[in-house]
C-alpha atoms as a PDB file:
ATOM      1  CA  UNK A   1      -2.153 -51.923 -55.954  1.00  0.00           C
ATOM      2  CA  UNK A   2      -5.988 -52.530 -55.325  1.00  0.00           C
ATOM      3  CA  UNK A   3      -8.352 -49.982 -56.681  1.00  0.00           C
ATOM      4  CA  UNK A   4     -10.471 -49.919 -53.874  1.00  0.00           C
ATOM      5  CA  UNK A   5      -6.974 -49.384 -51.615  1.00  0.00           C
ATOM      6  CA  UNK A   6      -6.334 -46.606 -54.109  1.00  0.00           C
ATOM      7  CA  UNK A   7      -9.733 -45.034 -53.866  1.00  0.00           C
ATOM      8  CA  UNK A   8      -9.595 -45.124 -50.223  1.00  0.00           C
ATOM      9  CA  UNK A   9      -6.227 -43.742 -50.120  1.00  0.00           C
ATOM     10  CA  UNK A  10      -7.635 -41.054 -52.182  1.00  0.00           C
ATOM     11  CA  UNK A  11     -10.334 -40.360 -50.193  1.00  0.00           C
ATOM     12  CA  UNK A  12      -7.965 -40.378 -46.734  1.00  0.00           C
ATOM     13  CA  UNK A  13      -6.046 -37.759 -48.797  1.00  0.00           C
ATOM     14  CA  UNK A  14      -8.598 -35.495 -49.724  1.00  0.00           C
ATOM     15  CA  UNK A  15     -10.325 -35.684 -46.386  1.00  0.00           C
ATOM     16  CA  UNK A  16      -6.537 -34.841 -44.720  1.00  0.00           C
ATOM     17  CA  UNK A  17      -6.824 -31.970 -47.053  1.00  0.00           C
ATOM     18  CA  UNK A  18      -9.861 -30.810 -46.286  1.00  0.00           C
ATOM     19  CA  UNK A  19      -8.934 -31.015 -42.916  1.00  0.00           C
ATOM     20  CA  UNK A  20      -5.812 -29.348 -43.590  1.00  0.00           C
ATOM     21  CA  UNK A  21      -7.707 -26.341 -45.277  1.00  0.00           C
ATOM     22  CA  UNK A  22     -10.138 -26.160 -42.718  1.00  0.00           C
ATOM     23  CA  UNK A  23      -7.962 -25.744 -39.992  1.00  0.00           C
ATOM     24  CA  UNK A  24      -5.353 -23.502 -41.834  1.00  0.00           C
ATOM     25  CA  UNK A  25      -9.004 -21.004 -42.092  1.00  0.00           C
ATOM     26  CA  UNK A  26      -9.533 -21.663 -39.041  1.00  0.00           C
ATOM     27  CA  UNK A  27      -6.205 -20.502 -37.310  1.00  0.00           C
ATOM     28  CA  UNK A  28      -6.355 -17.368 -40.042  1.00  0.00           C
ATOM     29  CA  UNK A  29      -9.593 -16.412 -38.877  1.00  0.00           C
ATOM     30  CA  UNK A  30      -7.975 -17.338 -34.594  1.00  0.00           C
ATOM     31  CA  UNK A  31      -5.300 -14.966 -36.156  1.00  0.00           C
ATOM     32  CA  UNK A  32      -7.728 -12.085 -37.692  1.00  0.00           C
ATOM     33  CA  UNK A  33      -9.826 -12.046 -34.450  1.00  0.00           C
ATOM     34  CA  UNK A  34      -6.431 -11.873 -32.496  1.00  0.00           C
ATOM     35  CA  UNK A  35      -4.675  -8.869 -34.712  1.00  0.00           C
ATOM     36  CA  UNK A  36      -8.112  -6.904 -34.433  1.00  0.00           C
ATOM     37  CA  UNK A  37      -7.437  -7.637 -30.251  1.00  0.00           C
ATOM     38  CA  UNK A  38      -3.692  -6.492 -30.404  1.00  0.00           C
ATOM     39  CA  UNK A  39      -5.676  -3.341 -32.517  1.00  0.00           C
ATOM     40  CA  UNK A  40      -7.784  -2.882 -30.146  1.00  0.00           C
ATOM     41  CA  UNK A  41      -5.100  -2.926 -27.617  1.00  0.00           C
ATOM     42  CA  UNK A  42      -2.954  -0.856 -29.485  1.00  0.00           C
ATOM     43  CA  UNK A  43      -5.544   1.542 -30.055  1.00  0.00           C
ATOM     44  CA  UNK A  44      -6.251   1.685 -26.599  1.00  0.00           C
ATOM     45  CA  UNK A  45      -2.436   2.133 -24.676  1.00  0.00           C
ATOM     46  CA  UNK A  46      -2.076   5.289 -27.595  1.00  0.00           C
ATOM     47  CA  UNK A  47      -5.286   6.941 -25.431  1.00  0.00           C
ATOM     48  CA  UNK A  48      -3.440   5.980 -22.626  1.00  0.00           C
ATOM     49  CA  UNK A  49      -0.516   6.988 -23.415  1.00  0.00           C
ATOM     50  CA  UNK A  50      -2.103  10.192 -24.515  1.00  0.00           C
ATOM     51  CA  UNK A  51      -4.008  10.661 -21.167  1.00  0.00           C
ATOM     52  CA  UNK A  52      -0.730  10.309 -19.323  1.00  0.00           C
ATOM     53  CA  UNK A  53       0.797  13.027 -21.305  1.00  0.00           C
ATOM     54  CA  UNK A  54      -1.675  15.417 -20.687  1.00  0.00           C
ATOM     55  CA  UNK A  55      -1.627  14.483 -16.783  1.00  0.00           C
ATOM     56  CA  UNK A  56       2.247  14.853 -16.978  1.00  0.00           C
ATOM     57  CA  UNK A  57       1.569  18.540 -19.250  1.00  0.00           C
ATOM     58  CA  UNK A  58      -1.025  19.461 -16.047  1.00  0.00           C
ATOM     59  CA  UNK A  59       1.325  18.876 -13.666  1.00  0.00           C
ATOM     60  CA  UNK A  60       4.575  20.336 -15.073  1.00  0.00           C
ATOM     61  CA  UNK A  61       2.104  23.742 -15.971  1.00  0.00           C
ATOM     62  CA  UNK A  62       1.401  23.509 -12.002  1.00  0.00           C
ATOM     63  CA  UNK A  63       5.111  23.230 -10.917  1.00  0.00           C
ATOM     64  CA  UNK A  64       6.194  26.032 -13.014  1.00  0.00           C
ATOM     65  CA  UNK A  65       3.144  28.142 -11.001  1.00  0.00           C
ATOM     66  CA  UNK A  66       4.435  27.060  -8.125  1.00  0.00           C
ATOM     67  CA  UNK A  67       7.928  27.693  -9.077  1.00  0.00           C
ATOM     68  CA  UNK A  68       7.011  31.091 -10.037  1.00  0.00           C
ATOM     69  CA  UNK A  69       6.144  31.548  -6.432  1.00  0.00           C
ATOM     70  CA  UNK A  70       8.836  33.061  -4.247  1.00  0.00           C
ATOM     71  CA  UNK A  71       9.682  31.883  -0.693  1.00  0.00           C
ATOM     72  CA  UNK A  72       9.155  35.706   0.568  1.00  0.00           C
ATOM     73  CA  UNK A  73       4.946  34.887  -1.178  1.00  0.00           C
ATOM     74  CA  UNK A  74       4.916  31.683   0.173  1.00  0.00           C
ATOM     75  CA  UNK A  75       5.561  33.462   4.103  1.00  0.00           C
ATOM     76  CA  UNK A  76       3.379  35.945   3.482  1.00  0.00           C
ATOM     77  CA  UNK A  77       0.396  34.431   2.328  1.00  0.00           C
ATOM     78  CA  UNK A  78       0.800  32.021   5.850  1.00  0.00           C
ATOM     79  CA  UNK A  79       1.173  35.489   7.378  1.00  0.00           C
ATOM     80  CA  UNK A  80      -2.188  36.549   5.746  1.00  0.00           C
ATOM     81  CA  UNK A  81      -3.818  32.814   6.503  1.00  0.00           C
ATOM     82  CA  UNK A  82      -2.982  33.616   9.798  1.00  0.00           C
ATOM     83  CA  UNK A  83      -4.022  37.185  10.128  1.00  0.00           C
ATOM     84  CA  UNK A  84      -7.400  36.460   8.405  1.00  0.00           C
ATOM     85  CA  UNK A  85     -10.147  37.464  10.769  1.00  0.00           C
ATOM     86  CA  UNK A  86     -11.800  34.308  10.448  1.00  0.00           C
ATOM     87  CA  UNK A  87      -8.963  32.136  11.401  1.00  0.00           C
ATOM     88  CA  UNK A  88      -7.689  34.559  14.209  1.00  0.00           C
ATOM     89  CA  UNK A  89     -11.360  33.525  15.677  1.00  0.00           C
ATOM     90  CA  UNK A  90     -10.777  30.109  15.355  1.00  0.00           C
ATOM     91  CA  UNK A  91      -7.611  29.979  17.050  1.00  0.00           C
ATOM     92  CA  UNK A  92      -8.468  32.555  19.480  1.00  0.00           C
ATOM     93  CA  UNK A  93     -11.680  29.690  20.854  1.00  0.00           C
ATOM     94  CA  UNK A  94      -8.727  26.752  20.499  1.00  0.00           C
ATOM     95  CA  UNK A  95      -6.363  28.198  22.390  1.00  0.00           C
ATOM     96  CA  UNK A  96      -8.809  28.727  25.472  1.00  0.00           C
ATOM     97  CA  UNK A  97      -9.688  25.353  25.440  1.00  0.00           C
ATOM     98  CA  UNK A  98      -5.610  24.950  25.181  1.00  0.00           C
ATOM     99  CA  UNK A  99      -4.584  26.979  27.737  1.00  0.00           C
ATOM    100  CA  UNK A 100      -7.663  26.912  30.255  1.00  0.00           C
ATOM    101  CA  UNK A 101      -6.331  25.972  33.548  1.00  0.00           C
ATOM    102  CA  UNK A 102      -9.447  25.420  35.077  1.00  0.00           C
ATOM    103  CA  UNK A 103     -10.504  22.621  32.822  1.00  0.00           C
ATOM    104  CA  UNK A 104      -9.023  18.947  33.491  1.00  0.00           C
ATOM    105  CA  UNK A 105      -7.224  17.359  31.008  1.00  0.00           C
ATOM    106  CA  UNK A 106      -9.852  14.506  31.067  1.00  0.00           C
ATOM    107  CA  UNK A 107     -13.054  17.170  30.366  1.00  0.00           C
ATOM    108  CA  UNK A 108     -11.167  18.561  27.517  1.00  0.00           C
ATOM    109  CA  UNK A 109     -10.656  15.416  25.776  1.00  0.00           C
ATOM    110  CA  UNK A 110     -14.746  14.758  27.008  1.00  0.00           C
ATOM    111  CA  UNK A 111     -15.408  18.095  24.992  1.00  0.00           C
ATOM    112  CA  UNK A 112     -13.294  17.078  22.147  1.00  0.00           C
ATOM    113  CA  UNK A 113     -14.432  13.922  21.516  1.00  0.00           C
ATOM    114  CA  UNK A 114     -18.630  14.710  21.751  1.00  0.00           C
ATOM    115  CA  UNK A 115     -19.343  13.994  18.447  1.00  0.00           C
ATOM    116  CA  UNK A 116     -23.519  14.737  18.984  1.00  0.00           C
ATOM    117  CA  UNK A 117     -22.403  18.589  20.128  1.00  0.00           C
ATOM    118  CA  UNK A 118     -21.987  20.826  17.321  1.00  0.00           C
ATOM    119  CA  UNK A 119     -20.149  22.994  19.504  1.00  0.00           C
ATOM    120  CA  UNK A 120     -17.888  20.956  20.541  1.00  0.00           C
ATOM    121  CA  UNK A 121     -17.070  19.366  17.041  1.00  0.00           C
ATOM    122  CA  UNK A 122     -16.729  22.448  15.796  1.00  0.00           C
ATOM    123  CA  UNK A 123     -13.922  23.280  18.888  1.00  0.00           C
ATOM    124  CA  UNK A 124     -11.905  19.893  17.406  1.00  0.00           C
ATOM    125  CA  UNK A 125     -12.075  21.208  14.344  1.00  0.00           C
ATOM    126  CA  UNK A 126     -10.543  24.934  15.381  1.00  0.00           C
ATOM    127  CA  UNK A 127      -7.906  23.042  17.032  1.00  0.00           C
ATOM    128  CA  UNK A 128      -7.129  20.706  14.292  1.00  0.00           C
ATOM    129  CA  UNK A 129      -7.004  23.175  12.145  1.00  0.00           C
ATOM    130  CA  UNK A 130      -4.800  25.673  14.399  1.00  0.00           C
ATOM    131  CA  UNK A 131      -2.493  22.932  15.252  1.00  0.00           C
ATOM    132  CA  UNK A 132      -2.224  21.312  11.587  1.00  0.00           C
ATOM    133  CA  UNK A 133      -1.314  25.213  10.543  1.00  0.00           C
ATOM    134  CA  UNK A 134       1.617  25.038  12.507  1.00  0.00           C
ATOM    135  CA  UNK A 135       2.414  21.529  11.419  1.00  0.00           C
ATOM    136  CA  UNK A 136       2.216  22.364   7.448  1.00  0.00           C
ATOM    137  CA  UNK A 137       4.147  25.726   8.163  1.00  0.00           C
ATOM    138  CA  UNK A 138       6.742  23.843   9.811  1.00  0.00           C
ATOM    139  CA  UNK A 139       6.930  21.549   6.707  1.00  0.00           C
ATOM    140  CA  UNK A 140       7.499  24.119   4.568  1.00  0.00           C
ATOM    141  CA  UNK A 141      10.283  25.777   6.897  1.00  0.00           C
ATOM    142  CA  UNK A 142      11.858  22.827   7.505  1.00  0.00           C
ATOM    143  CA  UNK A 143      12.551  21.699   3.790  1.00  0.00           C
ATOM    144  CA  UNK A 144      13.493  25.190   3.158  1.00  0.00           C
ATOM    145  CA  UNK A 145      10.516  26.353   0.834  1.00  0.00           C
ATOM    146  CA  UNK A 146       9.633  29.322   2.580  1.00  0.00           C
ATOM    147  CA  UNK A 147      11.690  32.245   3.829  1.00  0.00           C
ATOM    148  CA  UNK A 148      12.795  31.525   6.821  1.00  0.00           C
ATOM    149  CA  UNK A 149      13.692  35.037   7.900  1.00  0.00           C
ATOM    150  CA  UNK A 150      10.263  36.308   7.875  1.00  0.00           C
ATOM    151  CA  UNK A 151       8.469  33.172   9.856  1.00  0.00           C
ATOM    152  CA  UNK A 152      11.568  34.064  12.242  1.00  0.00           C
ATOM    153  CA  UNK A 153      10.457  38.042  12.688  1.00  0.00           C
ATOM    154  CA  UNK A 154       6.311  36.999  12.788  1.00  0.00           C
ATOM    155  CA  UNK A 155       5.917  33.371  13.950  1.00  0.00           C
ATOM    156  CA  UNK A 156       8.482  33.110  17.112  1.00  0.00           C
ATOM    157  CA  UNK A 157       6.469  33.748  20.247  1.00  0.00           C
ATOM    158  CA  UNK A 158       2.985  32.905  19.049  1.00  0.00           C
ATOM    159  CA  UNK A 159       4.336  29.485  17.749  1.00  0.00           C
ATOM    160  CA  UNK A 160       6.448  28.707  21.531  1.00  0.00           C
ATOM    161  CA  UNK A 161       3.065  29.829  23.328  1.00  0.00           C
ATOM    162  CA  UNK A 162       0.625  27.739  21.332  1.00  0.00           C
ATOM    163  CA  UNK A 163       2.872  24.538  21.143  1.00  0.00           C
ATOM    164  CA  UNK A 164       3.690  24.931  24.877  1.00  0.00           C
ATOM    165  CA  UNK A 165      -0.034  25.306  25.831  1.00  0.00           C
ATOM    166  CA  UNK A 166      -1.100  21.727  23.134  1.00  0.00           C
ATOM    167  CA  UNK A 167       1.787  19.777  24.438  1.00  0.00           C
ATOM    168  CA  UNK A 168       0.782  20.291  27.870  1.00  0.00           C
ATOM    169  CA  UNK A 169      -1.650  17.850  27.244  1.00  0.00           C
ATOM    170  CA  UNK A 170      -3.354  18.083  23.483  1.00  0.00           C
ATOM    171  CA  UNK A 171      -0.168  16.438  21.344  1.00  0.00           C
ATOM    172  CA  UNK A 172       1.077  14.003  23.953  1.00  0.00           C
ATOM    173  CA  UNK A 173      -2.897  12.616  24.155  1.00  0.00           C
ATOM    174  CA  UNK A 174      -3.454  13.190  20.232  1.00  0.00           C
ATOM    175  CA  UNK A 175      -0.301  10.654  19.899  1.00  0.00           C
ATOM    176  CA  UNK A 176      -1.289   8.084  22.315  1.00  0.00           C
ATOM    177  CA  UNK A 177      -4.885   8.099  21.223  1.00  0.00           C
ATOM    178  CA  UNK A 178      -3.633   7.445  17.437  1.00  0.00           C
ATOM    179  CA  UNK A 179      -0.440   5.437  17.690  1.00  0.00           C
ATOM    180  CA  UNK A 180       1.139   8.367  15.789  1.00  0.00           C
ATOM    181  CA  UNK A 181       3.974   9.025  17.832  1.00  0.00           C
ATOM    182  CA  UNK A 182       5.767  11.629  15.406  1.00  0.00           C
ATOM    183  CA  UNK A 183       2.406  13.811  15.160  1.00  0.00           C
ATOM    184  CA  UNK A 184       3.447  17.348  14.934  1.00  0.00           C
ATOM    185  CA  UNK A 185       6.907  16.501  15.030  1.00  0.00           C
ATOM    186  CA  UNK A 186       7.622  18.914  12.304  1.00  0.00           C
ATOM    187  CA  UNK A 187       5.854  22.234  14.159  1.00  0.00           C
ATOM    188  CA  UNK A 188       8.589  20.848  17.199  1.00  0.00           C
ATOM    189  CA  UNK A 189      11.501  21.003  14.940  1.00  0.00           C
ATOM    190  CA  UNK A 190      10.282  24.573  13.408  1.00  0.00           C
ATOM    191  CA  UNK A 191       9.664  25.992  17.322  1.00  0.00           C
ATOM    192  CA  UNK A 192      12.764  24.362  18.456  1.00  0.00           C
ATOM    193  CA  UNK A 193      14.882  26.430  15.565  1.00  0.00           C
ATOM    194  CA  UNK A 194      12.175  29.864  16.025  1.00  0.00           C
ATOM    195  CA  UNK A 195      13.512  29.582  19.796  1.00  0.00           C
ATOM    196  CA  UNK A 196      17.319  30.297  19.261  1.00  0.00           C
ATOM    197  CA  UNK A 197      17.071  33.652  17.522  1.00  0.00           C
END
């Protein structure tokens, strides 16, 4: 063979070399940046992880609180809610907006929806919050978390009179005005059952 073929050959090999090298450091290095990534990531789903476990530790320390809670506790603190001196003022000004025969249907819903009168968003808010009482206690009776016995000796009559007065007019107008067609539905189902005793 030619020297100059062999020198060039030579050179072509030690430049496919170098190349060789070059990239083999080169995909070490791609692979050093990645591993310190995956570390990174690694490091990163173990806080996670970590975070999740402590959520998970929260919560279970909250269910056993509210585990420790009996059914008879659970009806007598609504009995106190609704006892409390504060709230029995609050329902006493929503139910005569309610109830009050003299007022059509059409300026109650004027009074409730003012939005520039504090008094009168201060009335939506005493019957939201009267009705929505009766709503989350009926929740509670109906999936049996609460003692039913007791709501039955406390709750009967005061929960027919109030739901009779707000579905005169307030819960069928409440439902049309927000598509919710099942609002209050569980308050119903309690006052239905309160009804047969």
């Amino acid at each position: 063979m030619d020297p100059v073929v062999l020198s060039g050959w030579g050179i072509g090999t030690s430049v496919a070399t170098i190349l060789a090298a070059i990239i083999a450091a080169a995909t070490l290095v791609y692979i050093a940046i990645q591993a310190g990534a995956v570390k990174d990531q690694v490091i990163e789903m173990k806080e996670q992880a970590e975070r999740v476990r402590e959520q998970a530790e929260r919560v279970r320390e909250q269910t056993e609180v509210i585990r420790g809670q009996t059914k008879e506790n659970r009806a007598y603190e609504y009995m106190k809610r609704f006892n409390d001196p504060s709230f029995r003022l609050m329902a006493a000004a929503a139910i005569r907006l309610l109830e009050d025969p003299d007022v059509s249907e059409t300026e109650k819903w004027k009074t409730l929806e003012d939005k520039k009168s504090l008094e009168n968003v201060t009335l939506q808010a005493n019957v939201t919050n009267l009705l929505n009482f009766f709503e989350e206690l009926g929740v509670m009776y109906n999936k049996e978390l609460i003692d039913e016995g007791i709501i039955k000796e406390f709750f009967p009559t005061i929960s027919d009179v109030i739901y009779r007065y707000a579905n005169k007019w307030y819960i069928p107008g409440r439902r049309e005005r927000t598509g919710r067609k099942t609002i209050y539905k569980n308050w119903k189902r309690m006052n239905d059952d309160l009804k047969r005793i």
